[in-house]
PDB file of N, CA and C in Angstrom:
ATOM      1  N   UNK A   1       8.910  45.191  40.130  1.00  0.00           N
ATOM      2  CA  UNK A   1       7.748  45.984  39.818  1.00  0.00           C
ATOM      3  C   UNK A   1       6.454  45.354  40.306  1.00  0.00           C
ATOM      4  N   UNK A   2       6.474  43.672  40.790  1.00  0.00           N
ATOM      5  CA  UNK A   2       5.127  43.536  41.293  1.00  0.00           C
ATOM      6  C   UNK A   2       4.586  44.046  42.247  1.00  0.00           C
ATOM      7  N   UNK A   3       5.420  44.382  43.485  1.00  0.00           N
ATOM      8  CA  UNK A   3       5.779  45.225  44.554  1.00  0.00           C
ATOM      9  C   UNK A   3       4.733  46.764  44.009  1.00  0.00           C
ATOM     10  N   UNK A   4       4.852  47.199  42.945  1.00  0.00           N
ATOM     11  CA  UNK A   4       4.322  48.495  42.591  1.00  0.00           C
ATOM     12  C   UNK A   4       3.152  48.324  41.703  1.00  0.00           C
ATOM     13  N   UNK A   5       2.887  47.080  41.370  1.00  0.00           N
ATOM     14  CA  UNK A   5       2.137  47.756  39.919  1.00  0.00           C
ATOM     15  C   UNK A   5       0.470  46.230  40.499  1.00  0.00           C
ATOM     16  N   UNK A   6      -0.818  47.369  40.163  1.00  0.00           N
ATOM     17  CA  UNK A   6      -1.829  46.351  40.576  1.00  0.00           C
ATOM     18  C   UNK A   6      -2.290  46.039  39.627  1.00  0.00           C
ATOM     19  N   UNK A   7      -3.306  44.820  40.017  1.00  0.00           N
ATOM     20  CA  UNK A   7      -3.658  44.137  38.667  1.00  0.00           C
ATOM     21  C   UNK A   7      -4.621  45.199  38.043  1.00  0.00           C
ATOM     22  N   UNK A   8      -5.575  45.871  38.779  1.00  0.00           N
ATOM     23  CA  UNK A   8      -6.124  47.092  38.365  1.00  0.00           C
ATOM     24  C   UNK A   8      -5.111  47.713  37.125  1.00  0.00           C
ATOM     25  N   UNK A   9      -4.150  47.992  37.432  1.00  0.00           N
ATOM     26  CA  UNK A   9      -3.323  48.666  36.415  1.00  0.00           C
ATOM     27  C   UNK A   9      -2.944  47.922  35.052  1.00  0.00           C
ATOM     28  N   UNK A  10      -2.732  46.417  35.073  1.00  0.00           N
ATOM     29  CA  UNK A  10      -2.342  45.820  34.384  1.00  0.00           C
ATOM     30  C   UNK A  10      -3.608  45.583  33.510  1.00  0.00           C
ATOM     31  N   UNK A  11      -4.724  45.518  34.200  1.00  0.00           N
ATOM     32  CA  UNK A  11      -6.187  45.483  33.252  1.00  0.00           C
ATOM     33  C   UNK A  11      -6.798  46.826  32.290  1.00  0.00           C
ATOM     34  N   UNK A  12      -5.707  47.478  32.792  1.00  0.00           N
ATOM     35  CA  UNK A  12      -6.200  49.090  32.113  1.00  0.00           C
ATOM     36  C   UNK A  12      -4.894  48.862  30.789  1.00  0.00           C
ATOM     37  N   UNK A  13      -3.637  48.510  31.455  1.00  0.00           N
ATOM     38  CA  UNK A  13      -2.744  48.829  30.122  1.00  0.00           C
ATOM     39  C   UNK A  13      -3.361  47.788  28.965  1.00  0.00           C
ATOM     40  N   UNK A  14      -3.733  46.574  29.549  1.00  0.00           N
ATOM     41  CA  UNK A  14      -3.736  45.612  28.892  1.00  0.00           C
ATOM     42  C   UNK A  14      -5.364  46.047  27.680  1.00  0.00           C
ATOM     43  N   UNK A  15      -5.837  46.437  28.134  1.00  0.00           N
ATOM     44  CA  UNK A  15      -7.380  47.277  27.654  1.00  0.00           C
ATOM     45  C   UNK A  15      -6.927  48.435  26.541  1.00  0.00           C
ATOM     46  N   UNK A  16      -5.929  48.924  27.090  1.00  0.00           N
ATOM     47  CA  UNK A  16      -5.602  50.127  26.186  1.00  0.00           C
ATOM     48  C   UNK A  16      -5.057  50.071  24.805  1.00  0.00           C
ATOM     49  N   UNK A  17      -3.640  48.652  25.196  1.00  0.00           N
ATOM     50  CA  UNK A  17      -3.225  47.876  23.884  1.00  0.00           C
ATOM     51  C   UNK A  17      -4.391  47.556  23.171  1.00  0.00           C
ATOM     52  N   UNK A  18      -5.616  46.407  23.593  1.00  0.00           N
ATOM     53  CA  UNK A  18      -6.372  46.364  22.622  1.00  0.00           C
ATOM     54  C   UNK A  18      -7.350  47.258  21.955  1.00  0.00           C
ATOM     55  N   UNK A  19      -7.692  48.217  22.849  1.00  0.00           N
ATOM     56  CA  UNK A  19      -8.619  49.251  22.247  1.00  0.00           C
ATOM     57  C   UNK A  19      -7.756  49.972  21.036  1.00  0.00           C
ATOM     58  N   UNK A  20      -6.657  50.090  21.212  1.00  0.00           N
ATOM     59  CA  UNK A  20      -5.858  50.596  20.168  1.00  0.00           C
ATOM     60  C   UNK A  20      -6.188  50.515  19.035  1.00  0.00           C
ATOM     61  N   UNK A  21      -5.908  48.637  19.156  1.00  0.00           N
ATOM     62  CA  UNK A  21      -6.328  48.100  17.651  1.00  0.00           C
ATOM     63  C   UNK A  21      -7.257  47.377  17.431  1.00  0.00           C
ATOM     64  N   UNK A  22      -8.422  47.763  18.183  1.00  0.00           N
ATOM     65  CA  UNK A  22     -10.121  47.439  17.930  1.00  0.00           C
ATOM     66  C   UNK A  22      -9.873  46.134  17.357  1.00  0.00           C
ATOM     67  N   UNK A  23      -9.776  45.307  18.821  1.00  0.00           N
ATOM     68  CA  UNK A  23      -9.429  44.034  19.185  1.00  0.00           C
ATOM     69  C   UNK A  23     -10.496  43.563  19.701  1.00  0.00           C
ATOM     70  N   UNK A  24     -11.128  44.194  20.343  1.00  0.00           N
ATOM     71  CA  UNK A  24     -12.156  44.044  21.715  1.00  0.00           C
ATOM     72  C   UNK A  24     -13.542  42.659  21.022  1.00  0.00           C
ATOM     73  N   UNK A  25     -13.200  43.331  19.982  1.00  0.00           N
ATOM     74  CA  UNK A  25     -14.503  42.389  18.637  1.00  0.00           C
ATOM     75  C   UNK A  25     -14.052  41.341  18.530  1.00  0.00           C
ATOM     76  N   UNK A  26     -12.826  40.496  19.294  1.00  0.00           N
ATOM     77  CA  UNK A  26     -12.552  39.142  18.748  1.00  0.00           C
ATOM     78  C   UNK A  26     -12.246  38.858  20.947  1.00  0.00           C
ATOM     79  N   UNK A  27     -12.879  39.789  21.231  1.00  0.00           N
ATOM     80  CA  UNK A  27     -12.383  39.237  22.735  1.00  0.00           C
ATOM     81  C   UNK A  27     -13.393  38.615  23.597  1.00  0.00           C
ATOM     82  N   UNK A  28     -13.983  37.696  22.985  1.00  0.00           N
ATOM     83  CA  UNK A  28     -15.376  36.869  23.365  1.00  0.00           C
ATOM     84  C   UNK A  28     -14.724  35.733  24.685  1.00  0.00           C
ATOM     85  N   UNK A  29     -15.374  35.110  25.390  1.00  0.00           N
ATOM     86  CA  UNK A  29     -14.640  34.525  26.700  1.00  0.00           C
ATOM     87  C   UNK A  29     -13.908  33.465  25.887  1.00  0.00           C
ATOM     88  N   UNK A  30     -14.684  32.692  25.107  1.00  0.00           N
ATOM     89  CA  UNK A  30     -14.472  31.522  24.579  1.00  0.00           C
ATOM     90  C   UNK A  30     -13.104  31.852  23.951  1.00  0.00           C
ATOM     91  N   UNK A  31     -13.445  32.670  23.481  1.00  0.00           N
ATOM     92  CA  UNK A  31     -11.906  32.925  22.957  1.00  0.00           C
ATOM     93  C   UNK A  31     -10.718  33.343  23.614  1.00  0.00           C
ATOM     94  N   UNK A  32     -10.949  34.238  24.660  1.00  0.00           N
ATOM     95  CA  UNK A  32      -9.713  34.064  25.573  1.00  0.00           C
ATOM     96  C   UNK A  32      -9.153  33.228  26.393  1.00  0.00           C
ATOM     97  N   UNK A  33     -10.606  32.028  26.384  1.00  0.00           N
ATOM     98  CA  UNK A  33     -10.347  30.805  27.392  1.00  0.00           C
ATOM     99  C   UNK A  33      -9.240  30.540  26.526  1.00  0.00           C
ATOM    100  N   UNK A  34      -9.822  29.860  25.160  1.00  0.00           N
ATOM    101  CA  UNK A  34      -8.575  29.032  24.399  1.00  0.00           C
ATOM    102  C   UNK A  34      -7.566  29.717  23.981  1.00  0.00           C
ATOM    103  N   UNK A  35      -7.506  30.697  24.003  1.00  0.00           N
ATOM    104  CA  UNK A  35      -5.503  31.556  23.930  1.00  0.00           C
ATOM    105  C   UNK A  35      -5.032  31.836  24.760  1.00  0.00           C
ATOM    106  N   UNK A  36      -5.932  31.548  26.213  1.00  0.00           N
ATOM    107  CA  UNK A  36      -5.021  31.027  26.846  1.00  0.00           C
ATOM    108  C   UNK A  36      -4.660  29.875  27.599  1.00  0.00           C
ATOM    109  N   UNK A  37      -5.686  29.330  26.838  1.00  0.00           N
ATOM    110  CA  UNK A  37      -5.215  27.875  26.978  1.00  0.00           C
ATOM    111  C   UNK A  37      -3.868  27.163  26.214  1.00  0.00           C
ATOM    112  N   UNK A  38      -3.969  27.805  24.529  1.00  0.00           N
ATOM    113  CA  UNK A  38      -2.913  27.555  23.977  1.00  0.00           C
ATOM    114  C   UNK A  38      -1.436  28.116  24.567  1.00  0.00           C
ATOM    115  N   UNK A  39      -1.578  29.359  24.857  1.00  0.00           N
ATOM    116  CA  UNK A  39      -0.386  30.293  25.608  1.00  0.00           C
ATOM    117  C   UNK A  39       0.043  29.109  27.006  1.00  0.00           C
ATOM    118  N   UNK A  40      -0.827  28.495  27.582  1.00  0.00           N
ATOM    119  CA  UNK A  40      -0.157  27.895  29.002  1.00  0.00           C
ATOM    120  C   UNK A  40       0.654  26.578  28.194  1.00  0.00           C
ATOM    121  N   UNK A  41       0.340  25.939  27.105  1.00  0.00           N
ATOM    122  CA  UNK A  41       0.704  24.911  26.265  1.00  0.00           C
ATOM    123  C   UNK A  41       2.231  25.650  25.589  1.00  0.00           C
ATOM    124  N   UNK A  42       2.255  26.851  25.174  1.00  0.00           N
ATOM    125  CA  UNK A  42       3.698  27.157  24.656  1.00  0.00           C
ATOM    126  C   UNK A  42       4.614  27.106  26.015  1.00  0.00           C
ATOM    127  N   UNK A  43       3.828  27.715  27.296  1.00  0.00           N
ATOM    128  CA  UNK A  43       4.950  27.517  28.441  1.00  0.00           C
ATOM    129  C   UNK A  43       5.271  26.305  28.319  1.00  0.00           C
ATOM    130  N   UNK A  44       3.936  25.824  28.566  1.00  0.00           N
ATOM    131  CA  UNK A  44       4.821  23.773  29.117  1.00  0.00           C
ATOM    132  C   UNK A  44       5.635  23.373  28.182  1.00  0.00           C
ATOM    133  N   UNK A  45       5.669  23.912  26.607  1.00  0.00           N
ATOM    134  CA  UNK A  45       6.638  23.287  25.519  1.00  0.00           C
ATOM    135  C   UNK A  45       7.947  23.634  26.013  1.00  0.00           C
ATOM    136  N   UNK A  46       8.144  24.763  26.920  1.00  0.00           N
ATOM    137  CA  UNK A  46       9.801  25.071  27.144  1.00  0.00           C
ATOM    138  C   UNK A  46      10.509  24.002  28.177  1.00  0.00           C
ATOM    139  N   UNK A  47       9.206  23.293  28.990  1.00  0.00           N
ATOM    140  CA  UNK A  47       9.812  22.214  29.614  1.00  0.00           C
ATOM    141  C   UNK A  47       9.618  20.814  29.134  1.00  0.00           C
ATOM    142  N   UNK A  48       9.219  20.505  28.354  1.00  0.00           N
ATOM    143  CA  UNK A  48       8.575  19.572  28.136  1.00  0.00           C
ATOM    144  C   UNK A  48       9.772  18.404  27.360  1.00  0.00           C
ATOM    145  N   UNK A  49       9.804  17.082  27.869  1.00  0.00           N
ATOM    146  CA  UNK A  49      10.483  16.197  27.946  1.00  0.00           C
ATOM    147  C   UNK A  49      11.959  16.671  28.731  1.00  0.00           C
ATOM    148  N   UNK A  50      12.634  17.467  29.486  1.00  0.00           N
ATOM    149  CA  UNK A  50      13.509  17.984  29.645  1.00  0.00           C
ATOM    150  C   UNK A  50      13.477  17.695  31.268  1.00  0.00           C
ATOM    151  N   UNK A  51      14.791  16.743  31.860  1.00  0.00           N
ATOM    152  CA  UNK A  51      15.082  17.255  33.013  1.00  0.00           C
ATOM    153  C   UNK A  51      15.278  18.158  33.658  1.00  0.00           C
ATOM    154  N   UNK A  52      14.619  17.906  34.959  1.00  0.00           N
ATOM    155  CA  UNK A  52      15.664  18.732  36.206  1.00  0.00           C
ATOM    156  C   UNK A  52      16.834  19.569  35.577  1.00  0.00           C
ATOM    157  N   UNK A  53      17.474  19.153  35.544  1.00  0.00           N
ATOM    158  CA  UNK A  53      18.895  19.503  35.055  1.00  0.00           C
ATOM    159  C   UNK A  53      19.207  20.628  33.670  1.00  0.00           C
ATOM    160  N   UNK A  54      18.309  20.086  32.998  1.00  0.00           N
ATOM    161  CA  UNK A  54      18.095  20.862  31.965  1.00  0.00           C
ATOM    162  C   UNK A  54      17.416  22.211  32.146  1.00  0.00           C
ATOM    163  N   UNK A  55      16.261  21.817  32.430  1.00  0.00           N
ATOM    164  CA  UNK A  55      14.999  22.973  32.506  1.00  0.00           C
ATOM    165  C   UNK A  55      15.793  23.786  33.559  1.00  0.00           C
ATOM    166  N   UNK A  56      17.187  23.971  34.722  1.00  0.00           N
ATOM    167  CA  UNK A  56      18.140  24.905  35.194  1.00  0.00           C
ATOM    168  C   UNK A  56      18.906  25.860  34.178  1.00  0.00           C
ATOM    169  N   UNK A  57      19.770  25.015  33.371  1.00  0.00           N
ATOM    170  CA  UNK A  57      20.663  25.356  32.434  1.00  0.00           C
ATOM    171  C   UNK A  57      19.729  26.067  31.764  1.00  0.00           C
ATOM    172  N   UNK A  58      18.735  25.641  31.013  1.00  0.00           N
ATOM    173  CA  UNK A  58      17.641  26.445  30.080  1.00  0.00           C
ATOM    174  C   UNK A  58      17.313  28.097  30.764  1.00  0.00           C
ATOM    175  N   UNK A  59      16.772  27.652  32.122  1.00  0.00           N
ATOM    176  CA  UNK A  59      16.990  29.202  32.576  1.00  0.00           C
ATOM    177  C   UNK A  59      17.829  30.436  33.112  1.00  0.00           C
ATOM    178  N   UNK A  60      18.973  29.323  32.857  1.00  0.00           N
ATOM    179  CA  UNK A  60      20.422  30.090  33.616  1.00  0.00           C
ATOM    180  C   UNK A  60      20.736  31.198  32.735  1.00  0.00           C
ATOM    181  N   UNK A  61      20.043  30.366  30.979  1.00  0.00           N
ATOM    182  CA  UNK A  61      20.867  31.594  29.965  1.00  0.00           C
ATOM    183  C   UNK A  61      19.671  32.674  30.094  1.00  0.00           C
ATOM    184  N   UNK A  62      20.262  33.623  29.081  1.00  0.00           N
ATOM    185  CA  UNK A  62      19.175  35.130  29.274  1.00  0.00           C
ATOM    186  C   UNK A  62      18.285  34.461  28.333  1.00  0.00           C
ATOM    187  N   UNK A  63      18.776  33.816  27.463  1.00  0.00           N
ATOM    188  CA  UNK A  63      17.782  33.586  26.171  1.00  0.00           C
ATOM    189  C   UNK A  63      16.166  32.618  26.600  1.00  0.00           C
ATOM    190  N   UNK A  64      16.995  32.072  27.763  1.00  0.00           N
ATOM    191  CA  UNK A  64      15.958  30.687  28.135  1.00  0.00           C
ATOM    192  C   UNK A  64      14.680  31.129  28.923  1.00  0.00           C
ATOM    193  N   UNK A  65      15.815  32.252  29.855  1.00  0.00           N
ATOM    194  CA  UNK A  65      14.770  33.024  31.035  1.00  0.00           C
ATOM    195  C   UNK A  65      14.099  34.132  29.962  1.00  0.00           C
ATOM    196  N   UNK A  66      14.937  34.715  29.160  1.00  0.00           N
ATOM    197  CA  UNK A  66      13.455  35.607  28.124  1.00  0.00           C
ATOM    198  C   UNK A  66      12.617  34.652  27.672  1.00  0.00           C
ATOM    199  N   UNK A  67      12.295  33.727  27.137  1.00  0.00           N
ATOM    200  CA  UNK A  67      11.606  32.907  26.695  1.00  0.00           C
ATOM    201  C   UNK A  67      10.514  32.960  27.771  1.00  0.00           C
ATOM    202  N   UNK A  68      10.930  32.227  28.973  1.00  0.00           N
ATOM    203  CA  UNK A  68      10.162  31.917  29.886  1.00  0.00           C
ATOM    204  C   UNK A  68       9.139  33.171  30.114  1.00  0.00           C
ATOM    205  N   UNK A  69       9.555  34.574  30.600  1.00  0.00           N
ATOM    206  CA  UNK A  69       9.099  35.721  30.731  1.00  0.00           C
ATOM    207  C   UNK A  69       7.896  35.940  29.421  1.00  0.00           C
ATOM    208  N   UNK A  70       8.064  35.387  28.393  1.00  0.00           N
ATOM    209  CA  UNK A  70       7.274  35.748  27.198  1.00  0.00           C
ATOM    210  C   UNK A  70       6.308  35.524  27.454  1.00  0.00           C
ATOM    211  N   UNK A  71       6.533  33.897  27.984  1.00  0.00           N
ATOM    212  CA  UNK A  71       5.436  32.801  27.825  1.00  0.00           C
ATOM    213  C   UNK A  71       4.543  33.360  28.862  1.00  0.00           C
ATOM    214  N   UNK A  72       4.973  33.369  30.079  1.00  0.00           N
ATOM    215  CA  UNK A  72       4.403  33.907  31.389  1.00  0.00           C
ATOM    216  C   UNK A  72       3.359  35.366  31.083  1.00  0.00           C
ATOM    217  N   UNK A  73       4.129  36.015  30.266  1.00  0.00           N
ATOM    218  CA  UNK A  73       3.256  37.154  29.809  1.00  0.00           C
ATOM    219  C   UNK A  73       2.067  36.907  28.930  1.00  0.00           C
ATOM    220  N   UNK A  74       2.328  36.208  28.166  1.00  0.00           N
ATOM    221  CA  UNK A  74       1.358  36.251  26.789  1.00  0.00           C
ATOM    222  C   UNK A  74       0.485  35.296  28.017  1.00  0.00           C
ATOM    223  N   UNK A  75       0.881  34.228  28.956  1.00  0.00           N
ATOM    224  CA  UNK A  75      -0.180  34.073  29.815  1.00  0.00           C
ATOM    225  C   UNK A  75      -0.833  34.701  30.654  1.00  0.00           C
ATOM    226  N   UNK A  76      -0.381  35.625  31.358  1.00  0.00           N
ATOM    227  CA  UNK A  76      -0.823  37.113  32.121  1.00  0.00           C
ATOM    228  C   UNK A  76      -1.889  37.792  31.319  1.00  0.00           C
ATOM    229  N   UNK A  77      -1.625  38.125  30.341  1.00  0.00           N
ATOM    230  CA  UNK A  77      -2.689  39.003  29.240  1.00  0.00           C
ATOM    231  C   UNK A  77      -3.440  38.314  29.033  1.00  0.00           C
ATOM    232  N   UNK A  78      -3.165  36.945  28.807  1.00  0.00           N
ATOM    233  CA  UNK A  78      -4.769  36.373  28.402  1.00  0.00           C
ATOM    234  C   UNK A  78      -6.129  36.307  29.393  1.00  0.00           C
ATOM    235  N   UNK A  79      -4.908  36.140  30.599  1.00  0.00           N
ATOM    236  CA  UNK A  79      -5.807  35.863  32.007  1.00  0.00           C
ATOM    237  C   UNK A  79      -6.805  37.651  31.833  1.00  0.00           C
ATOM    238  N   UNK A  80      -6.056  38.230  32.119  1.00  0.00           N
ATOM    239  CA  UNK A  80      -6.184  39.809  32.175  1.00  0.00           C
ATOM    240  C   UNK A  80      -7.763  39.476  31.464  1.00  0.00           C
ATOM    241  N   UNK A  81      -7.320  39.930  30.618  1.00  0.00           N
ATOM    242  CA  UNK A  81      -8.200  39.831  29.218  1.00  0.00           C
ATOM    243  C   UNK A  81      -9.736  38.979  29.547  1.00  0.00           C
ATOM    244  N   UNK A  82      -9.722  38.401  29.978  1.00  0.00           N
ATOM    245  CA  UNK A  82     -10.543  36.857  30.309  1.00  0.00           C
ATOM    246  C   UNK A  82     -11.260  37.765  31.340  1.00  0.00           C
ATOM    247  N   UNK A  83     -10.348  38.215  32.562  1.00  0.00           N
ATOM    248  CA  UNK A  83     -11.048  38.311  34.131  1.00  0.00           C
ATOM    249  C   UNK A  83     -11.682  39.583  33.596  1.00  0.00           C
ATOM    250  N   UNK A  84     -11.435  40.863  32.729  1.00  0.00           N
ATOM    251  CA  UNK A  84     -11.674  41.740  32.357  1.00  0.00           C
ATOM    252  C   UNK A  84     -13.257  42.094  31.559  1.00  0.00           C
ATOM    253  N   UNK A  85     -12.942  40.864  30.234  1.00  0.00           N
ATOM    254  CA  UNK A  85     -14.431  40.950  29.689  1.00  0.00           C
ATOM    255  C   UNK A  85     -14.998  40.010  30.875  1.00  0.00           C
ATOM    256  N   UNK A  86     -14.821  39.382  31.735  1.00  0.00           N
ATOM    257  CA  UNK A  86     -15.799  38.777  32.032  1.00  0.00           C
ATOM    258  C   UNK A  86     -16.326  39.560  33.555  1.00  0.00           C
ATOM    259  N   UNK A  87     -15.989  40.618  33.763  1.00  0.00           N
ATOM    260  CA  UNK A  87     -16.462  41.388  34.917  1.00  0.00           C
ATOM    261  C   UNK A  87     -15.618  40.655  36.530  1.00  0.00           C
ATOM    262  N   UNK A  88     -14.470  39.828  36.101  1.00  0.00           N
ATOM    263  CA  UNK A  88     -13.976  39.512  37.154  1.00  0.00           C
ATOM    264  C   UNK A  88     -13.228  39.519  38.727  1.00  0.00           C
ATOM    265  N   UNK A  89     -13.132  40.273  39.493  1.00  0.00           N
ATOM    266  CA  UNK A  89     -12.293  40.510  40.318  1.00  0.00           C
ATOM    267  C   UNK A  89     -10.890  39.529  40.522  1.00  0.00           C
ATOM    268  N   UNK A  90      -9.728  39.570  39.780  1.00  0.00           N
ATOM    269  CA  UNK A  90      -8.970  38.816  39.808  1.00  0.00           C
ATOM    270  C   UNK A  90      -8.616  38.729  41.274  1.00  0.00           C
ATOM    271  N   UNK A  91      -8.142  39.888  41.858  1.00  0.00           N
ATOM    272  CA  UNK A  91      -7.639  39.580  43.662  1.00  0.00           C
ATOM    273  C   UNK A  91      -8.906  39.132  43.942  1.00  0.00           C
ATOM    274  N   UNK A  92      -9.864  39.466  44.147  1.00  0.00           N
ATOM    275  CA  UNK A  92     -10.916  38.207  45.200  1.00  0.00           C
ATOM    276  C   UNK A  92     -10.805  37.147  44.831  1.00  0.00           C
ATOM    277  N   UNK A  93     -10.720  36.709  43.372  1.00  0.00           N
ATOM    278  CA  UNK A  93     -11.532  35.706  43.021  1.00  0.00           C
ATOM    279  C   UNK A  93     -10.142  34.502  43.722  1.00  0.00           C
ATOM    280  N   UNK A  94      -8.626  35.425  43.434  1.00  0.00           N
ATOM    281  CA  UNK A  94      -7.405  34.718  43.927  1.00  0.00           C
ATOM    282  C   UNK A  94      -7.428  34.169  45.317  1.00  0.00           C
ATOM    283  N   UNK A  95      -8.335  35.333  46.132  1.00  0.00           N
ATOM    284  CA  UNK A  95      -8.207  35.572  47.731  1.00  0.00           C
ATOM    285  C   UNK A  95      -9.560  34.096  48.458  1.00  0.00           C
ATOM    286  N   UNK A  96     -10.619  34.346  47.575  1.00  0.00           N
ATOM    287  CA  UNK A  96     -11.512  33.246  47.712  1.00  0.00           C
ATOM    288  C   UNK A  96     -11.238  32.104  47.418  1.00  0.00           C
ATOM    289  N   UNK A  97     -10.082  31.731  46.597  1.00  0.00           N
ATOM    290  CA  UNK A  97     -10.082  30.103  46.188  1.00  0.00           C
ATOM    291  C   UNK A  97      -8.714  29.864  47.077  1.00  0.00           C
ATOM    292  N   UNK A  98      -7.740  30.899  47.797  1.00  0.00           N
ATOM    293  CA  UNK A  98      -6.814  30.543  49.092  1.00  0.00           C
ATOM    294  C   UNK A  98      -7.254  30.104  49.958  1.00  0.00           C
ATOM    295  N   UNK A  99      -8.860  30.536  50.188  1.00  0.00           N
ATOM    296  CA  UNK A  99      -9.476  30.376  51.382  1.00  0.00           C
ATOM    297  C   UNK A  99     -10.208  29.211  51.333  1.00  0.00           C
ATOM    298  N   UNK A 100     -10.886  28.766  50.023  1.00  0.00           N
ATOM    299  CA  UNK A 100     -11.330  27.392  49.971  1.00  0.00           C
ATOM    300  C   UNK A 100     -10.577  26.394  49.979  1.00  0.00           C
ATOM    301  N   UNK A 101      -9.009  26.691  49.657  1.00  0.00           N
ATOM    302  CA  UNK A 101      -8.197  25.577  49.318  1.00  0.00           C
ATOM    303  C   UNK A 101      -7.798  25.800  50.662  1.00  0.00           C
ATOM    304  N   UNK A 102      -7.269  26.389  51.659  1.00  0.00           N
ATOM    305  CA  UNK A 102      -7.084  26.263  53.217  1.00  0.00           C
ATOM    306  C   UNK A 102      -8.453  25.766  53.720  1.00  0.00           C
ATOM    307  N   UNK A 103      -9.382  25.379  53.588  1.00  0.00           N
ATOM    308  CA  UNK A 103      -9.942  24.550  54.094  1.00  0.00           C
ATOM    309  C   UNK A 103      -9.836  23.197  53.451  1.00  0.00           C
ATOM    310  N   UNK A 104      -9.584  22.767  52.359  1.00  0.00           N
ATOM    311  CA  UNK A 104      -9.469  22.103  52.035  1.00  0.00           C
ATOM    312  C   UNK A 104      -8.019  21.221  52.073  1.00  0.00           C
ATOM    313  N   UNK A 105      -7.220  21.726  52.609  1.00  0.00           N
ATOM    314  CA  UNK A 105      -5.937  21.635  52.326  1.00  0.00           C
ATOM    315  C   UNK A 105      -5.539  21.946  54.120  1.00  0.00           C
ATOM    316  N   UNK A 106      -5.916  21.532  55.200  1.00  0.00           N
ATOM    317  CA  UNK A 106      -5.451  22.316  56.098  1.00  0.00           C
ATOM    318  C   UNK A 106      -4.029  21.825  56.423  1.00  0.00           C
ATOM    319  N   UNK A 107      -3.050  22.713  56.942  1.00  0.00           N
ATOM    320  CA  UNK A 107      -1.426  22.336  56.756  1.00  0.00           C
ATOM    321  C   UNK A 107      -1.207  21.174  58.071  1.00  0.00           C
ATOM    322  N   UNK A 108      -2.214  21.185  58.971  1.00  0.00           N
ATOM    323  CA  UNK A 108      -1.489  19.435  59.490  1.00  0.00           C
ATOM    324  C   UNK A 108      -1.987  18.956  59.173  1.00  0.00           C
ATOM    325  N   UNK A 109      -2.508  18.316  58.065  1.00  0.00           N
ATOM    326  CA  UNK A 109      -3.202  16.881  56.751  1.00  0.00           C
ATOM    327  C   UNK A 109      -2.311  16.918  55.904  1.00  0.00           C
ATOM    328  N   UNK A 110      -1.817  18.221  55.774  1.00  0.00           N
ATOM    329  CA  UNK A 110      -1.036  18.461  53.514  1.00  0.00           C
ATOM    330  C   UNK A 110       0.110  19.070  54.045  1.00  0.00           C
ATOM    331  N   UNK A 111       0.545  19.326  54.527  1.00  0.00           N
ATOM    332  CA  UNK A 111       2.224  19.558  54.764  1.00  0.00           C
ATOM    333  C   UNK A 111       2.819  18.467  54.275  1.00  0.00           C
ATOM    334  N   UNK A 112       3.677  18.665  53.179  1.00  0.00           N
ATOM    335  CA  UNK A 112       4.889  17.896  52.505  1.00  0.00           C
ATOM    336  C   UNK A 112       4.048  16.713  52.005  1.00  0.00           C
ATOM    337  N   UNK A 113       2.795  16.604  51.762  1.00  0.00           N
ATOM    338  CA  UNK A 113       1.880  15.608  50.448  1.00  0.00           C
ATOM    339  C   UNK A 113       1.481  16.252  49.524  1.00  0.00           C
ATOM    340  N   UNK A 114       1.605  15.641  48.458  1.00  0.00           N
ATOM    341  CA  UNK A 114       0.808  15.750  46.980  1.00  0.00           C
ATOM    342  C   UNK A 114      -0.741  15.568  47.055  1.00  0.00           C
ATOM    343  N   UNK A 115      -1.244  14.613  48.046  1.00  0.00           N
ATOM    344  CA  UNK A 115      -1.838  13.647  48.046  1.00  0.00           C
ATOM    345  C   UNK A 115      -3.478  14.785  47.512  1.00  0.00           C
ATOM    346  N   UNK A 116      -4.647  14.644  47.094  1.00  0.00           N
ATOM    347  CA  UNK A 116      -5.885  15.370  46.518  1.00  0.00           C
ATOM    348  C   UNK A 116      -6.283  15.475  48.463  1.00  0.00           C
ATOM    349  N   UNK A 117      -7.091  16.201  48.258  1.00  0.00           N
ATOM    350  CA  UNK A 117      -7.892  17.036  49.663  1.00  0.00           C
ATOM    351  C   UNK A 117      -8.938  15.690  50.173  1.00  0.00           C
ATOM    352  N   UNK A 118      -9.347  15.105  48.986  1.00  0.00           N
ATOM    353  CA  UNK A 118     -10.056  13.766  49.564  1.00  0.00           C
ATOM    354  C   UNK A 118      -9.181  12.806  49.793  1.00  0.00           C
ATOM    355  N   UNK A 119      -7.755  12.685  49.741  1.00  0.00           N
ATOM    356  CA  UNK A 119      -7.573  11.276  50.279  1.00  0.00           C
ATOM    357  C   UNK A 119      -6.226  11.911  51.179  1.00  0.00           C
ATOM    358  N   UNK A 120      -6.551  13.153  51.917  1.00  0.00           N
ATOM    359  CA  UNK A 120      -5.904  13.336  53.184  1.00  0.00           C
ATOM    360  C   UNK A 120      -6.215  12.891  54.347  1.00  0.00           C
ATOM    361  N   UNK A 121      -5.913  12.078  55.235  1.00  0.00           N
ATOM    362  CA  UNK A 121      -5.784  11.513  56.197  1.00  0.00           C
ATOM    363  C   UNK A 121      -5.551  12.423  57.993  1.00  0.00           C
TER     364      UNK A 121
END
């Protein structure tokens, strides 16, 4: 469905859930920063201390990969939510920081390094 569905769309359903339940009054930035800040903290708990090895098996089952999908969502909505009250263009704002990080990052310096944009060689 990502194939079909734009973030345009996902900012309208996601708007509609809360208008529902006259939510909008607790949807201040500050506050969506930190839920979803907490929400990216429940993802990392599904990996957290867990090998390689594990964090596979964990997603092999349905139970592990629903989990994962939750987390990913309740992080999606928050983002939503965030880029939404805050008048954001999520695709530009995505499309502008590809383009700063390809300059910053150009692929014969950072091909196959970790290494930060200042200590590429």
């Amino acid at each position: 469905m990502d194939d079909r569905t734009t973030i345009a769309e996902l900012k309208a359903e996601a708007r509609a859930f809360r208008d529902a339940r006259d939510w909008a009054q607790f949807h201040q930035p500050k506050d969506l920063a930190a839920a979803l800040s907490i929400e990216a903290g429940e993802l990392q708990e599904l990996f957290l201390w867990k090998k390689p090895e594990e964090i596979e098996a964990l997603l092999s089952t349905e139970r592990g990969a629903a989990k994962l999908r939750e987390e990913l969502a309740d992080c999606a909505l928050f983002l939503l939510h965030l880029a939404d009250r805050c008048g954001v263009d999520l695709s530009a704002a995505v499309r502008a920081k590809l383009a700063a990080n390809d300059k910053k990052y150009p692929v014969e310096k950072s091909k196959g390094t970790h290494a930060k944009y200042d200590e590429l060689r």
